[in-house]
N, C-alpha and C. Protein backbone atom coordinates (compact mmCIF):
# COMPACT_ATOMS: atom_id res chain seq x y z
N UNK A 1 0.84 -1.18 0.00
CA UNK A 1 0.00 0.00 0.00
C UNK A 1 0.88 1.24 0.00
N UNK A 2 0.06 2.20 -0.46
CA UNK A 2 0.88 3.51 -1.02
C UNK A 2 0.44 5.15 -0.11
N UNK A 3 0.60 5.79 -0.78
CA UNK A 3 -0.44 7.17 -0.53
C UNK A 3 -0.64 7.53 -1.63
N UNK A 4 -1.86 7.62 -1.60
CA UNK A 4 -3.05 7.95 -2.38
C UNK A 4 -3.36 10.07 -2.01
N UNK A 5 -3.76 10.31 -3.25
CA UNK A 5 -3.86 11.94 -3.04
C UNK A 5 -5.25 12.26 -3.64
N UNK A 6 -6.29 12.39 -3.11
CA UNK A 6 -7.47 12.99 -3.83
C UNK A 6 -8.20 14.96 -3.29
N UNK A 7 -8.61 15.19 -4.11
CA UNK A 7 -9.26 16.55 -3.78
C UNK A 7 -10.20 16.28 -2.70
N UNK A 8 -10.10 17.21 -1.77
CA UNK A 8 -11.11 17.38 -1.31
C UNK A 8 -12.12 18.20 -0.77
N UNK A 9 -13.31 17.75 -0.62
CA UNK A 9 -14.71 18.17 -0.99
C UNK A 9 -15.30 18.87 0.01
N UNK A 10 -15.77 20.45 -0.27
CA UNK A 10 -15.87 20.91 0.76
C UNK A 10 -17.75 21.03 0.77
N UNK A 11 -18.19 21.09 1.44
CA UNK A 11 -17.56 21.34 3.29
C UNK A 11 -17.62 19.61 3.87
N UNK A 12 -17.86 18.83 3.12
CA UNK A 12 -17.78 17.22 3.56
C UNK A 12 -16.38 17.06 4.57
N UNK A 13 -15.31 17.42 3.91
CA UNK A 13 -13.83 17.28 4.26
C UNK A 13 -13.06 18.27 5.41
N UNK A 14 -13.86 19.07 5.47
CA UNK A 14 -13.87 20.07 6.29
C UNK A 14 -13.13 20.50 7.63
N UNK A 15 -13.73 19.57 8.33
CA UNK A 15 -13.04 19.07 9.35
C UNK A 15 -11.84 18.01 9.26
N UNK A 16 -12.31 17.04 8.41
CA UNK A 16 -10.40 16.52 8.20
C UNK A 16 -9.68 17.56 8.19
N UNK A 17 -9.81 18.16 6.90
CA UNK A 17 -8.53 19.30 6.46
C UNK A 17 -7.95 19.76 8.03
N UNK A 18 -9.13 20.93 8.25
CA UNK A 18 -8.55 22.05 9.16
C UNK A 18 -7.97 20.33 10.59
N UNK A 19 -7.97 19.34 10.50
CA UNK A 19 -7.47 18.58 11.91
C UNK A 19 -6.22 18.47 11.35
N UNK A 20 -5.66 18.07 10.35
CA UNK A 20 -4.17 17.93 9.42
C UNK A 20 -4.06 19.12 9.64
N UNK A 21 -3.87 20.51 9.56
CA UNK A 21 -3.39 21.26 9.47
C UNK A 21 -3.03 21.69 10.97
N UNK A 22 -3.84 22.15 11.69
CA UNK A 22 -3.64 22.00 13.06
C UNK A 22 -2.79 21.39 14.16
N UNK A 23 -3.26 19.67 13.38
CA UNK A 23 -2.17 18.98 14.96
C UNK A 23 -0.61 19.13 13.97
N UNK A 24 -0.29 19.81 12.97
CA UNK A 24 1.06 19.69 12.42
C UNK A 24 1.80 21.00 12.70
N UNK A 25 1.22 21.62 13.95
CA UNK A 25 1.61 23.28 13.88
C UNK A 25 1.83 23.69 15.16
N UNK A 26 2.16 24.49 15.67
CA UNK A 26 2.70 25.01 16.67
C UNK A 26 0.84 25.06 17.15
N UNK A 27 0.44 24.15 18.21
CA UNK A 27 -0.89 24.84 19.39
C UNK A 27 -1.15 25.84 19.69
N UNK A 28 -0.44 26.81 20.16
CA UNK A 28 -0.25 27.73 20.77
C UNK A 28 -1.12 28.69 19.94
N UNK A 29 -1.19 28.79 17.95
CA UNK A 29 -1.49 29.67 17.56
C UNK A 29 -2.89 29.04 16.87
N UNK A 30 -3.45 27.92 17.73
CA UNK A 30 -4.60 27.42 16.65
C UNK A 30 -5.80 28.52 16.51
N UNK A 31 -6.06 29.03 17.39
CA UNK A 31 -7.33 29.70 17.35
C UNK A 31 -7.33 30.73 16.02
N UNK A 32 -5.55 31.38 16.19
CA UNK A 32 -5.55 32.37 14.62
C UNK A 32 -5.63 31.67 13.71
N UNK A 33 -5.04 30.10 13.71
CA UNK A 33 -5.27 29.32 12.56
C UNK A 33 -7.01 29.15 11.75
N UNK A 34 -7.50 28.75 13.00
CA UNK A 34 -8.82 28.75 12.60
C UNK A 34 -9.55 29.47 11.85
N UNK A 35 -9.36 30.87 12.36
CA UNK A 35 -10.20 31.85 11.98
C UNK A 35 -9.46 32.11 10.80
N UNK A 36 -8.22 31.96 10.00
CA UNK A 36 -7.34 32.03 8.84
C UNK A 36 -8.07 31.21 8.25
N UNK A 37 -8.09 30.00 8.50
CA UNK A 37 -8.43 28.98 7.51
C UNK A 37 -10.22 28.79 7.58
N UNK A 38 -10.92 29.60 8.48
CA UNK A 38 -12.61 29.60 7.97
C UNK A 38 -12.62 31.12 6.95
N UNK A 39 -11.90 32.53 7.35
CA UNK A 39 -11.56 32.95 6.03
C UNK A 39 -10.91 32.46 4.86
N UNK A 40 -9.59 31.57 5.03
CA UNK A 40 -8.91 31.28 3.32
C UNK A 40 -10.27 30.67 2.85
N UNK A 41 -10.49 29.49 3.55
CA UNK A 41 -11.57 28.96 2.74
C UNK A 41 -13.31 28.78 2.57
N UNK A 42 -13.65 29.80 3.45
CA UNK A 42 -15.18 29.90 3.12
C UNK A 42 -15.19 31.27 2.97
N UNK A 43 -14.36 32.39 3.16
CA UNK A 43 -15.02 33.99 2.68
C UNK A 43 -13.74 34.48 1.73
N UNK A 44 -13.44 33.68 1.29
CA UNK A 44 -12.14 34.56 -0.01
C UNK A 44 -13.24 35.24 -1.00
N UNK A 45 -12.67 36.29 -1.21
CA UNK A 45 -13.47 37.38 -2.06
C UNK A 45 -12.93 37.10 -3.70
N UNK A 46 -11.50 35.77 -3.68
CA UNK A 46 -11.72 35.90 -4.98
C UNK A 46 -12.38 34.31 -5.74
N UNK A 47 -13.05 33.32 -4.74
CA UNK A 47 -13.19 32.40 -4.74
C UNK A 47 -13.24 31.34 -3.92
N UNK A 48 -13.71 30.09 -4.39
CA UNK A 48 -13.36 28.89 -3.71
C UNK A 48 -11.95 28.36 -3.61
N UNK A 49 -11.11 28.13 -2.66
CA UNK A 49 -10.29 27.16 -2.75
C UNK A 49 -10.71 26.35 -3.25
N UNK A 50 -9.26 25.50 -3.50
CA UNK A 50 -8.98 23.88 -3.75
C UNK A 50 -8.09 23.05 -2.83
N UNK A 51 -8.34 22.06 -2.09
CA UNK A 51 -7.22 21.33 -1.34
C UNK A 51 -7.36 19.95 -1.57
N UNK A 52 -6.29 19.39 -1.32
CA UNK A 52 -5.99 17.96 -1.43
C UNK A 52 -5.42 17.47 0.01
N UNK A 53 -5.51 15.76 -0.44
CA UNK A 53 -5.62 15.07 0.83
C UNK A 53 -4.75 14.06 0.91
N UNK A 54 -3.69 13.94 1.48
CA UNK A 54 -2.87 12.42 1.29
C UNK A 54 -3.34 11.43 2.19
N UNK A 55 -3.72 10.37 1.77
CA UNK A 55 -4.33 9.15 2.45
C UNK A 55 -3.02 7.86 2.46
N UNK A 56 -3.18 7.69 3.73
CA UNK A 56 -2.07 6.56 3.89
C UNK A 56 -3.34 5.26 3.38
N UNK A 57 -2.93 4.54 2.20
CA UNK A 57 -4.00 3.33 1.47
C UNK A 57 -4.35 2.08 2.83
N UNK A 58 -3.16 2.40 3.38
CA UNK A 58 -2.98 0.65 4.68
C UNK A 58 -3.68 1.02 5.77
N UNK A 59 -3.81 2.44 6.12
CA UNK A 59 -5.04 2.34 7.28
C UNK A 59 -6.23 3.31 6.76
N UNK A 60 -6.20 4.02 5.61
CA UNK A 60 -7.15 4.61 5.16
C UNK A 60 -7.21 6.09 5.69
N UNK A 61 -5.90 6.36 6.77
CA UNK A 61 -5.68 7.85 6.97
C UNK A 61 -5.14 8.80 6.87
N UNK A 62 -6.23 9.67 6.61
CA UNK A 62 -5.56 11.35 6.57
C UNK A 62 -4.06 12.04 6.86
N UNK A 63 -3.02 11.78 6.01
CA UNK A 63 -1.67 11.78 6.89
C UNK A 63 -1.44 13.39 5.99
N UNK A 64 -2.05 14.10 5.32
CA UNK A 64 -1.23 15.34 4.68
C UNK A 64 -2.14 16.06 4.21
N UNK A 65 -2.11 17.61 3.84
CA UNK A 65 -3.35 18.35 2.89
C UNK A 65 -2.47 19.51 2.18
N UNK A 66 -2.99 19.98 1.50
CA UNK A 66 -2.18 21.33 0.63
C UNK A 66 -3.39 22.05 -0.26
N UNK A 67 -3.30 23.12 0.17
CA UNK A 67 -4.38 23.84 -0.26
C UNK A 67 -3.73 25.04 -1.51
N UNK A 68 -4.58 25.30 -2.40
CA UNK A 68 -4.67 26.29 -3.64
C UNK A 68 -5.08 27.40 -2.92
N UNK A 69 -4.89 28.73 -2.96
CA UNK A 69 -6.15 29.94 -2.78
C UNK A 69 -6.11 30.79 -4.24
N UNK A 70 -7.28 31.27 -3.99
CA UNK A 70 -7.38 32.01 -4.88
C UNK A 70 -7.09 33.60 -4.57
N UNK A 71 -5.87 34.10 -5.46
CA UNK A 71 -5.61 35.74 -5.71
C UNK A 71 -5.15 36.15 -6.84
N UNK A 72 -5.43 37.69 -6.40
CA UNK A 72 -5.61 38.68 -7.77
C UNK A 72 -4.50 39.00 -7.87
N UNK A 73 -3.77 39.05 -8.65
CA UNK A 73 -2.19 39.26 -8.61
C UNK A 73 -2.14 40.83 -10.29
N UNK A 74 -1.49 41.42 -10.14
CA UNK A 74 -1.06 42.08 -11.20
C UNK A 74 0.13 42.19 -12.13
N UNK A 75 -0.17 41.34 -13.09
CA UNK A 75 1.23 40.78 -14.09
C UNK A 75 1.08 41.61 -15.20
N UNK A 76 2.34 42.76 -15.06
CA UNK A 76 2.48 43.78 -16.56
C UNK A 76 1.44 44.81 -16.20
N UNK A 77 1.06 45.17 -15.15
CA UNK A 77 0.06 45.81 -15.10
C UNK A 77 -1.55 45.36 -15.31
N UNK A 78 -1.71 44.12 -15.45
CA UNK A 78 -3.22 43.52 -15.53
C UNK A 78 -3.23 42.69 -14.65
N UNK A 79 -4.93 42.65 -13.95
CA UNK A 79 -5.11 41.91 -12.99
C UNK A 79 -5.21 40.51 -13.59
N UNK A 80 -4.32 39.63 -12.55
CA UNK A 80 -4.59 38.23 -12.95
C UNK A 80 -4.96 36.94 -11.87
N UNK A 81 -6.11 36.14 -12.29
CA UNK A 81 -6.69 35.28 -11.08
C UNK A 81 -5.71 34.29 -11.83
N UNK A 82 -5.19 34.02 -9.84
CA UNK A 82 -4.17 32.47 -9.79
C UNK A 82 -4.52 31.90 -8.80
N UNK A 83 -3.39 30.87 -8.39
CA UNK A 83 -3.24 30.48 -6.97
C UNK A 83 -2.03 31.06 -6.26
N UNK A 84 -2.54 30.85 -5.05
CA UNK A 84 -1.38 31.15 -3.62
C UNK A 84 -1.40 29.75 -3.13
N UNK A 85 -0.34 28.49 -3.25
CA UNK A 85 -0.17 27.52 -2.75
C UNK A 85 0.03 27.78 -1.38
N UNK A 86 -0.21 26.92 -0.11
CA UNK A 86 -0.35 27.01 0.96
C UNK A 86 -0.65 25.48 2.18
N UNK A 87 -0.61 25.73 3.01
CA UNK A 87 -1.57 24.69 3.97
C UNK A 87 -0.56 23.80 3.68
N UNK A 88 0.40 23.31 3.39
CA UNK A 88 1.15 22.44 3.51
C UNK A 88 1.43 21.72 4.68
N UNK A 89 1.40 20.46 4.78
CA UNK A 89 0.90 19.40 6.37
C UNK A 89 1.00 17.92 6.00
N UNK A 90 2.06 17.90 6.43
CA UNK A 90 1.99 16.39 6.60
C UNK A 90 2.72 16.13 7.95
N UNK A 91 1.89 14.68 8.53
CA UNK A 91 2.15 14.37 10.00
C UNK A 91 3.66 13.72 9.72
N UNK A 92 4.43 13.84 10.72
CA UNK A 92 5.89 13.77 11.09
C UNK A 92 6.40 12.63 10.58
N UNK A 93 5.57 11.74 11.14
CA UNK A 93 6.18 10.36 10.45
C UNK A 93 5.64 9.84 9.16
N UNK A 94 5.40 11.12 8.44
CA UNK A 94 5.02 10.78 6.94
C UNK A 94 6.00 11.60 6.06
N UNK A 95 6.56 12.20 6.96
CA UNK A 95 7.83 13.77 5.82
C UNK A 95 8.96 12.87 5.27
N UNK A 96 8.59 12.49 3.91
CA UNK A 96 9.20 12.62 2.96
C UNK A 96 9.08 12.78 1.49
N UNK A 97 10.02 12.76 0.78
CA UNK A 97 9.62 13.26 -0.49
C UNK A 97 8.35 13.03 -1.09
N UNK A 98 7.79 11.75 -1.03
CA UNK A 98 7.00 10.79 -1.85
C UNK A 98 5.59 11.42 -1.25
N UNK A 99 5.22 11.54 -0.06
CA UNK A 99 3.65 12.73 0.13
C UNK A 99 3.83 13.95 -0.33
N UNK A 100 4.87 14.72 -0.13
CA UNK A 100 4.71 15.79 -0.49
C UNK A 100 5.10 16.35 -1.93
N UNK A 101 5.22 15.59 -2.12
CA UNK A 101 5.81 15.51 -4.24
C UNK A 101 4.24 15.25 -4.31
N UNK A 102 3.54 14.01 -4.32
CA UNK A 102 2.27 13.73 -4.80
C UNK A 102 1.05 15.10 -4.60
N UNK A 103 1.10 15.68 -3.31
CA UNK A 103 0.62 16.23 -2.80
C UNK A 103 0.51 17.74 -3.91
N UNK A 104 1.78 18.40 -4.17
CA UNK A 104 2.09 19.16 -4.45
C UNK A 104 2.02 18.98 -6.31
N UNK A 105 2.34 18.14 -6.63
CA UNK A 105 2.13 17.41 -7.66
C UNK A 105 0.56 17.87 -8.32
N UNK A 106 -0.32 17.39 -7.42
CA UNK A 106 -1.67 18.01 -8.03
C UNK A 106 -2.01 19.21 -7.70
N UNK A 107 -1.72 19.47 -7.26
CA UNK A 107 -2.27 21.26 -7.64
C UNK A 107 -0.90 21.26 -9.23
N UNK A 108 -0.26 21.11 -9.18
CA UNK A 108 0.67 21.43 -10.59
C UNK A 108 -0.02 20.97 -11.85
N UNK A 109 -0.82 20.05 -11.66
CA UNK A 109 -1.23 19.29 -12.79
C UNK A 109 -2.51 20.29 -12.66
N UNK A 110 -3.03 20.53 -12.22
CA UNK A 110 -4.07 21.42 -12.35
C UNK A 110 -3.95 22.98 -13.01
N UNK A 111 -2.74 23.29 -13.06
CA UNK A 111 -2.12 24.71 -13.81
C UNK A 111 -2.10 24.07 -14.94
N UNK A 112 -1.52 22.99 -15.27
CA UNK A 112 -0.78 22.84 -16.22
C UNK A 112 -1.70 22.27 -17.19
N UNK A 113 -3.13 21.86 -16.52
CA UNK A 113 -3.98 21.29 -17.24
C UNK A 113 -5.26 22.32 -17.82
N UNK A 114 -4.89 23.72 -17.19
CA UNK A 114 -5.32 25.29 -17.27
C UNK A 114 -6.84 25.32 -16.59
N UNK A 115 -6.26 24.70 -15.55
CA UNK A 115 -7.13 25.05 -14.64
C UNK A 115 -7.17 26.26 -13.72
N UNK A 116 -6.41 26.72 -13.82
CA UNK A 116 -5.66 28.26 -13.65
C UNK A 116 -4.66 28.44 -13.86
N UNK A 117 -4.69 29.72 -14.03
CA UNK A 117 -3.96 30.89 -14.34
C UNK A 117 -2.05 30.53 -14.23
N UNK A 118 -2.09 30.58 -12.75
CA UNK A 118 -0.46 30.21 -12.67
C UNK A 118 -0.71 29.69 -11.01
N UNK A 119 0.57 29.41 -10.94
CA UNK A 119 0.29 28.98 -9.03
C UNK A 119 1.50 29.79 -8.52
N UNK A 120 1.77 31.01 -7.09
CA UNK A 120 3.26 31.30 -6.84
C UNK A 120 2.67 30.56 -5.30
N UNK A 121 3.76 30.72 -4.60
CA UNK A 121 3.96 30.54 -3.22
C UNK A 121 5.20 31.32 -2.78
N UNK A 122 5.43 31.09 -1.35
CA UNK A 122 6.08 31.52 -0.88
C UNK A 122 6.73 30.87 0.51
N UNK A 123 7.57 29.67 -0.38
CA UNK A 123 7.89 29.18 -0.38
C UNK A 123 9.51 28.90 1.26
N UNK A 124 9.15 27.80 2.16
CA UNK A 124 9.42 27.75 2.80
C UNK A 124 10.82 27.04 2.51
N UNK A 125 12.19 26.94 3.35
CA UNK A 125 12.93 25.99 3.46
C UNK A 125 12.50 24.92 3.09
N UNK A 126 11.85 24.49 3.57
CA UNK A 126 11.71 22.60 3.77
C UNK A 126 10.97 22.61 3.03
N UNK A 127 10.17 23.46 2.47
CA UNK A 127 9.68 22.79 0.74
C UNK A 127 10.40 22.95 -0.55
N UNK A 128 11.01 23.84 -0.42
CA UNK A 128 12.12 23.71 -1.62
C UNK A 128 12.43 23.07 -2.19
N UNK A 129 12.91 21.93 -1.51
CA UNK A 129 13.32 20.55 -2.32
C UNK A 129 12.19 20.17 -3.05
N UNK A 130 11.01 20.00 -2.62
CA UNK A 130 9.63 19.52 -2.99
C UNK A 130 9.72 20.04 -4.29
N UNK A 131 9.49 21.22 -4.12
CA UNK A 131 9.18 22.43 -5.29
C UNK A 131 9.93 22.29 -6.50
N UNK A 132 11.10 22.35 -5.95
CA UNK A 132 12.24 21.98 -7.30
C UNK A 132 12.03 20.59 -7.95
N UNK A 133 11.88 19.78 -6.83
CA UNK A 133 11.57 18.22 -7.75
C UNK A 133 10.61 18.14 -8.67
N UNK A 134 9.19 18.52 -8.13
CA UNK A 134 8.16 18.51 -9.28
C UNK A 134 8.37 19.49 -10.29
N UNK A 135 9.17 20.26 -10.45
CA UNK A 135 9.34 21.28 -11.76
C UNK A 135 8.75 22.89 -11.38
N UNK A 136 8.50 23.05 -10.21
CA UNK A 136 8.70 24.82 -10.10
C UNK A 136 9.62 25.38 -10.42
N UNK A 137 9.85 26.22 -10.54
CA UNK A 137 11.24 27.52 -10.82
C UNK A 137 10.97 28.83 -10.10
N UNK A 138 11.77 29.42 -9.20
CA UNK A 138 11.53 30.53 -8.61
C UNK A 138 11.73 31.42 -10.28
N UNK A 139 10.95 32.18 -9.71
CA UNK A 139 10.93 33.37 -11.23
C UNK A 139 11.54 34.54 -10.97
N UNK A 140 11.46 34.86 -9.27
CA UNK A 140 11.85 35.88 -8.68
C UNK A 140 11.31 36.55 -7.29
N UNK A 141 11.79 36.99 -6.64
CA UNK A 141 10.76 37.01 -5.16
C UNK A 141 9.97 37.93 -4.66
N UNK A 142 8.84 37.52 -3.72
CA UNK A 142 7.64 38.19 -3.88
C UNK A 142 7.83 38.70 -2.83
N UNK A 143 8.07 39.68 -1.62
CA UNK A 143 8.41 40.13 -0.54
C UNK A 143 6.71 40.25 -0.04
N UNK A 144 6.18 39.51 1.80
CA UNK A 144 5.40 40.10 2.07
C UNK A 144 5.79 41.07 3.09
N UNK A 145 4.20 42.25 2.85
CA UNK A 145 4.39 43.19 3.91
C UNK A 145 2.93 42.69 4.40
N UNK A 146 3.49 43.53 6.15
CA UNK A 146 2.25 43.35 6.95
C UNK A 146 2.17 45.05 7.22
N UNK A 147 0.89 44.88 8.06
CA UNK A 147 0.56 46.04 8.30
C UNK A 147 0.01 46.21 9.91
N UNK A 148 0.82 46.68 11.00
CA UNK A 148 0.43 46.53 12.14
C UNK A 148 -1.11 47.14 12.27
N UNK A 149 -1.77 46.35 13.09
CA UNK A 149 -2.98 47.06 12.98
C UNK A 149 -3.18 47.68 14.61
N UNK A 150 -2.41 47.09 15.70
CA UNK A 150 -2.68 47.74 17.10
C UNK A 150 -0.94 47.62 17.72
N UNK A 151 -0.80 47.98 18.51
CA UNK A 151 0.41 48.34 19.34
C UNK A 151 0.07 47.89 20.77
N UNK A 152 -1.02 47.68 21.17
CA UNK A 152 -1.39 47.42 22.45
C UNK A 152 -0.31 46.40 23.05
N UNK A 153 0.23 45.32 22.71
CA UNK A 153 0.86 43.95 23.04
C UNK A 153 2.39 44.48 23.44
N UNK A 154 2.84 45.09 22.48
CA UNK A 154 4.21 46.28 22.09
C UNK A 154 4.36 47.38 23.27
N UNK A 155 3.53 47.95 23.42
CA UNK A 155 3.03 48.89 24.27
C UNK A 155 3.47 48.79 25.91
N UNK A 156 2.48 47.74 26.02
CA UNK A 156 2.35 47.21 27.61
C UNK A 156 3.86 46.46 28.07
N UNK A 157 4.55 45.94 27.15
CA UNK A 157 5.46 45.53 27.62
C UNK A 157 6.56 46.58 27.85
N UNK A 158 6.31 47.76 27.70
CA UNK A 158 7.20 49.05 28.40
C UNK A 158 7.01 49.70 29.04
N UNK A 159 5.44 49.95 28.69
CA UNK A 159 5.09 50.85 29.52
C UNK A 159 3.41 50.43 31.23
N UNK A 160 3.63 48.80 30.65
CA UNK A 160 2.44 48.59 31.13
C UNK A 160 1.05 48.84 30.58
N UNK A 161 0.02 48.30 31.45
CA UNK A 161 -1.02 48.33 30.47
C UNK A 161 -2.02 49.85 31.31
N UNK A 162 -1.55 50.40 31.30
CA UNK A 162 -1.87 51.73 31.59
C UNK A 162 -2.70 52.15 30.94
């Protein structure tokens, strides 16, 4: 028996997904996770996601997921709908090449089969290798910015919560 990779179906899968993603992550920050991942994937303004599921075939479980999003990107000056690859998760004693190649693998076949537009990410260490194996190419890098929205946390630790 192998791993097996199928799409999956929302909101059926729902709760799998967001449990793979979760127990593979630091606890501490699930609650922001949550509310990230009931926005990525039920209020994106430019669409439905897409995610996939790696199934271990010998016990029939959920060992990985990788999610598509959908954004508006501007190439040459025109708006263009793609993906933002993401959600990348696989449980510990499944990290190696062979889930996360498959994994990653279909969302590729899905560009390539013009099912959209293009796919970028932003791309971690430890997927790199992934990335390069199935045939990505960095094109060039996408810098994010954030935007503080409160100081309160920053604040109190100098001056107290005064």
């Amino acid at each position: 028996m192998g791993i097996m990779v199928r799409e999956a179906e929302f909101p059926a899968d729902r709760d799998i997904l967001l449990s793979v993603l979760l127990r593979n992550r630091d606890p501490h920050h699930n609650l922001v996770r949550q509310a990230r991942f009931e926005w990525s994937y039920f209020s994106n303004p430019y669409g439905r996601p897409r995610a996939w599921l790696a199934i271990d075939e010998g016990s029939d479980r959920v060992i990985g997921a990788v999610g598509a999003f959908p954004r508006m990107v501007f190439v040459h000056g025109e708006p263009v709908l793609c993906w933002n690859g993401g959600d990348s998760s696989i449980d510990r004693e499944y990290r190696t090449l062979g889930p996360a190649m498959k994994l990653r693998g279909a969302v590729k076949r899905c560009v390539e089969n013009g099912e959209m537009t293009f796919l970028y990410s932003y791309p971690v260490d430890a997927m790199r290798i992934v990335l390069e194996r199935i045939g990505h190419v960095a094109i060039g890098n996408m810098p994010r910015y954030r935007l503080m929205l409160t100081v309160d946390r920053i604040l109190e630790r100098f001056v107290g919560n005064h």
